[in-house]
Protein backbone atom coordinates (compact mmCIF):
# COMPACT_ATOMS: atom_id res chain seq x y z
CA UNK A 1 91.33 183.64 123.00
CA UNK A 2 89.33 187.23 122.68
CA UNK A 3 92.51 188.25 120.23
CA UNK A 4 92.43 185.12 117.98
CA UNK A 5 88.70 185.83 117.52
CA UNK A 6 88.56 189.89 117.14
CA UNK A 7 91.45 189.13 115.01
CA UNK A 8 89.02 186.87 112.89
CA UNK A 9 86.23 188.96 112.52
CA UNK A 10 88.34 191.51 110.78
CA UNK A 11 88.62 189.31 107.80
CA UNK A 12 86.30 189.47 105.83
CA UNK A 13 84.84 186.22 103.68
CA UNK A 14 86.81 185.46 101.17
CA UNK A 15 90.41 185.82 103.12
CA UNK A 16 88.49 183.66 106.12
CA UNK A 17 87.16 181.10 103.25
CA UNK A 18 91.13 181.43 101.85
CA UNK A 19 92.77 180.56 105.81
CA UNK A 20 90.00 177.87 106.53
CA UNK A 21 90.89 176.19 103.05
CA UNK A 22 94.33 176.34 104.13
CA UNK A 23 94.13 175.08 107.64
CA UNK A 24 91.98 172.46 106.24
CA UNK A 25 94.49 171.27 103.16
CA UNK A 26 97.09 171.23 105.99
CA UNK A 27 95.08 169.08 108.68
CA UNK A 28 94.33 166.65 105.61
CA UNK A 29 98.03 166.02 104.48
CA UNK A 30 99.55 166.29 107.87
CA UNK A 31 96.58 164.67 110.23
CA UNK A 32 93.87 163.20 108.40
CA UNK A 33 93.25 159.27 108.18
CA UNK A 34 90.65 157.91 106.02
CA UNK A 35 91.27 155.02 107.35
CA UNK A 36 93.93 153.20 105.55
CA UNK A 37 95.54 152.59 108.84
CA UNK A 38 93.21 150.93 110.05
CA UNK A 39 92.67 148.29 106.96
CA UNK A 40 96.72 147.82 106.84
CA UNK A 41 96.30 146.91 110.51
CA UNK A 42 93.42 145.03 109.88
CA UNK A 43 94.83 143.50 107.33
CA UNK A 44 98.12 142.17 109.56
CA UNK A 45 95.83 140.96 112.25
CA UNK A 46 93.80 138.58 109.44
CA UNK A 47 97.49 137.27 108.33
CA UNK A 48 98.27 136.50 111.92
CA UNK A 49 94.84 134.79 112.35
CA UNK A 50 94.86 132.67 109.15
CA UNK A 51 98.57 131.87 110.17
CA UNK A 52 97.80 131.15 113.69
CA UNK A 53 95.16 128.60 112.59
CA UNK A 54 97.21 126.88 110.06
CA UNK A 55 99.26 126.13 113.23
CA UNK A 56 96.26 124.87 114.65
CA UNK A 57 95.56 123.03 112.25
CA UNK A 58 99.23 121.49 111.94
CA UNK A 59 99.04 120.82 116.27
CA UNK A 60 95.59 119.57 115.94
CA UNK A 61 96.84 116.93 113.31
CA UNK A 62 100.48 116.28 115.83
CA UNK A 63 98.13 115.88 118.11
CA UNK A 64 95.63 113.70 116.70
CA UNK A 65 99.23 111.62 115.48
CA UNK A 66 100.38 111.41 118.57
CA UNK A 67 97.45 110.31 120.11
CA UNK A 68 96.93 106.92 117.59
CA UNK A 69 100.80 106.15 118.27
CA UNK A 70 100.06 106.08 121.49
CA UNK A 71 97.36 103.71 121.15
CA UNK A 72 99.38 101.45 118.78
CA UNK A 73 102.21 101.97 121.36
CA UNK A 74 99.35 100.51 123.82
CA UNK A 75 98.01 97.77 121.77
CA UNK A 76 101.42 96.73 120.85
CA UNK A 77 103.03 96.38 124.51
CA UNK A 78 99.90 94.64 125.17
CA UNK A 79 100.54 92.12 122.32
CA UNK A 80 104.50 92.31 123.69
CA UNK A 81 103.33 90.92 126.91
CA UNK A 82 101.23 88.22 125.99
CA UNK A 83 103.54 86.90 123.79
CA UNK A 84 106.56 87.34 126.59
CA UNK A 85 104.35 84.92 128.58
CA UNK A 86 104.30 82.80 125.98
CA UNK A 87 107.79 83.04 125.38
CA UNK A 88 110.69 81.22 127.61
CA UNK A 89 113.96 83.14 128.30
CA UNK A 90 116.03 80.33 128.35
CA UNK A 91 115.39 77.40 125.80
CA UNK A 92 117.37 74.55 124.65
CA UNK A 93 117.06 71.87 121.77
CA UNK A 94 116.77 68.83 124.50
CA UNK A 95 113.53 70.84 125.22
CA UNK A 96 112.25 70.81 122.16
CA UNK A 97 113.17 67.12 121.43
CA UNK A 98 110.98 66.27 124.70
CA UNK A 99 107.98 68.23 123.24
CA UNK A 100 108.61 66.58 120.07
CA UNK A 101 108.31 63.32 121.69
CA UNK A 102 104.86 64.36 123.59
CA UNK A 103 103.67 65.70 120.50
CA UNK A 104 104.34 61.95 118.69
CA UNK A 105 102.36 60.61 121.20
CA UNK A 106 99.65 62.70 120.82
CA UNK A 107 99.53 62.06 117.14
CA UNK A 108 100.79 58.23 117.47
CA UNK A 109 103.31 59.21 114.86
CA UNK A 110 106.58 57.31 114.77
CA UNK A 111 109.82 59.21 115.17
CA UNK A 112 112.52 58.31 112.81
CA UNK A 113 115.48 60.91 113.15
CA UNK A 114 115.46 64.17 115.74
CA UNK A 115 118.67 66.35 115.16
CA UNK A 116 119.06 69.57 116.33
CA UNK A 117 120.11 72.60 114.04
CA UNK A 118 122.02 75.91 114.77
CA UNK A 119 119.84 78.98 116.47
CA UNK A 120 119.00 81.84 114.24
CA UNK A 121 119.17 84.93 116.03
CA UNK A 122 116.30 87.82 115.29
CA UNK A 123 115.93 90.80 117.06
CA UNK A 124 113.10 89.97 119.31
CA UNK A 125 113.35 86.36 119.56
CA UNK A 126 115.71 83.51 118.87
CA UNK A 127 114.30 80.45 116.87
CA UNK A 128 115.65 77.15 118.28
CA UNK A 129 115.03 74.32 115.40
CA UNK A 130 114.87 70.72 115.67
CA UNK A 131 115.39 68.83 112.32
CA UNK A 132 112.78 65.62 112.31
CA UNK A 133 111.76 62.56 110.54
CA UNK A 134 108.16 61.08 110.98
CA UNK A 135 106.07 58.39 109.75
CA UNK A 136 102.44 58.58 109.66
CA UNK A 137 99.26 58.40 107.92
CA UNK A 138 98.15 61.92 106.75
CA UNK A 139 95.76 62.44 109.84
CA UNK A 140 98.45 61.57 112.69
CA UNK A 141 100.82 64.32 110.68
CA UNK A 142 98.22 66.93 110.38
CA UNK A 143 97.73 66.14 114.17
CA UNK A 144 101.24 66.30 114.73
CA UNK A 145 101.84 69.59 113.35
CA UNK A 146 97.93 71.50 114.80
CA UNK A 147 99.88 69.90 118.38
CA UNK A 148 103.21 71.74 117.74
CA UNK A 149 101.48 74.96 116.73
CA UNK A 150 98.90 74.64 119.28
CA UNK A 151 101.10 73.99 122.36
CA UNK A 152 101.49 76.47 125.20
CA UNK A 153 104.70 77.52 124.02
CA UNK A 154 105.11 79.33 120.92
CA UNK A 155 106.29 76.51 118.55
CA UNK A 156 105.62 76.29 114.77
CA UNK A 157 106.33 72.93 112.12
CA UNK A 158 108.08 74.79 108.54
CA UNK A 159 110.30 73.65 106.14
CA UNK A 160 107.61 69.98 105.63
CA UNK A 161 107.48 67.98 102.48
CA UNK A 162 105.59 64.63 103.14
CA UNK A 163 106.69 61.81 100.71
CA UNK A 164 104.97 58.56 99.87
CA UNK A 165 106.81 55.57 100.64
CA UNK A 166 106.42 52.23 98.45
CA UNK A 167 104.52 48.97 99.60
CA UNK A 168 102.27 50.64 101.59
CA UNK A 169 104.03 52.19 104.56
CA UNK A 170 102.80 55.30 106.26
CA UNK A 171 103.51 58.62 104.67
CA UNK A 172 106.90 60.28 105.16
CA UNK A 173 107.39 63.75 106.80
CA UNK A 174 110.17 65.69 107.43
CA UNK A 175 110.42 69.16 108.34
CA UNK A 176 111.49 71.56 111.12
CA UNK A 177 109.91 72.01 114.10
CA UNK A 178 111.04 75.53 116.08
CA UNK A 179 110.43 76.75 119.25
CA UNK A 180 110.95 80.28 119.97
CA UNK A 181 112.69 81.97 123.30
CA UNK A 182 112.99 85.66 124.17
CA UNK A 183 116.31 87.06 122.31
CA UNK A 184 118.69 88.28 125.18
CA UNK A 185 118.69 92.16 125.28
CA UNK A 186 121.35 93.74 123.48
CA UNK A 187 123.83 95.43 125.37
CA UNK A 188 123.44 99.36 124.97
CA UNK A 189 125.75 101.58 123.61
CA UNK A 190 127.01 104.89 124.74
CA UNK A 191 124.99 106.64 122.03
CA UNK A 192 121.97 104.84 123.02
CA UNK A 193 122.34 105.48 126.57
């Protein structure tokens, strides 16, 4: 180290102000940073972060998805079961005509025709109708049909048109009344399996 230095202080000022200028344009085009580096890499990192929480963002919304279908999915078993109770698995016309017949009662309407018509097939349920013919005043119908809709078993009145007859007779009605059973399960597939 005693060389490098007696070797300096044989230069004199200018040729030392010449080497330092050197040493120094060489340290600042081979080593020096001013910090562009740094802002590049800061820079990356911000991308990554504003990236990161646009994911965030895109989870917290899955998320927040996924939770209210899972709610719905809640609410709508719930609404699955109760109606299921509601709901017979096995249901025939004859049924239905014997309902029909309480129902008259109830209403003191008189039954003219009953005939049963073909099942329609959904995809939950399968509608059973019954084809009838009543006579009535407008009251015993309207009580006919809040019975039917009212009963414990799901059962609606649809298809009505209520005539007038001549000479004064009670009021015609005909319409469908359908009950509604559980659908039998479909059979699964190998692609559903």
């Amino acid at each position: 180290m005693n060389k490098i230095f007696d070797t300096l202080s044989t230069y004199t000022y200018g040729k030392t102000l010449m080497i330092g200028l050197l040493v120094g344009a060489v340290f600042y085009f081979t080593l020096y940073d001013d910090g562009s580096s740094i802002d590049a890499q800061i820079a990356s990192v911000s991308q990554q972060v504003s990236a990161e929480e646009a994911k965030k963002k895109d989870t917290d919304a899955t998320l927040k998805q996924v939770r209210e279908m899972q709610e719905k999915l809640g609410r709508l078993s719930q609404q699955y079961q109760e109606i299921s109770k509601r709901l017979p698995t096995v249901l025939f016309s004859i049924d239905i005509n014997k309902a029909i017949d309480g129902f008259a009662r109830g209403a003191s309407v008189s039954i003219k025709q009953k005939k049963p018509g073909e099942n329609i097939k959904r995809e939950v349920v399968e509608e059973v109708p019954v084809d009838v013919t009543l006579e009535g005043t407008y009251a015993q119908l309207a009580q006919f049909v809040y019975l039917v809709s009212s009963s414990e078993r799901l059962a609606r009145v649809k298809n009505i048109v209520i005539t007038e007859q001549e000479g004064g007779r009670p009021l015609k009605f005909e319409g469908q009344v359908v009950g509604y059973k559980l659908a039998p399960e479909k059979p699964k597939t190998e692609t559903q399996q």
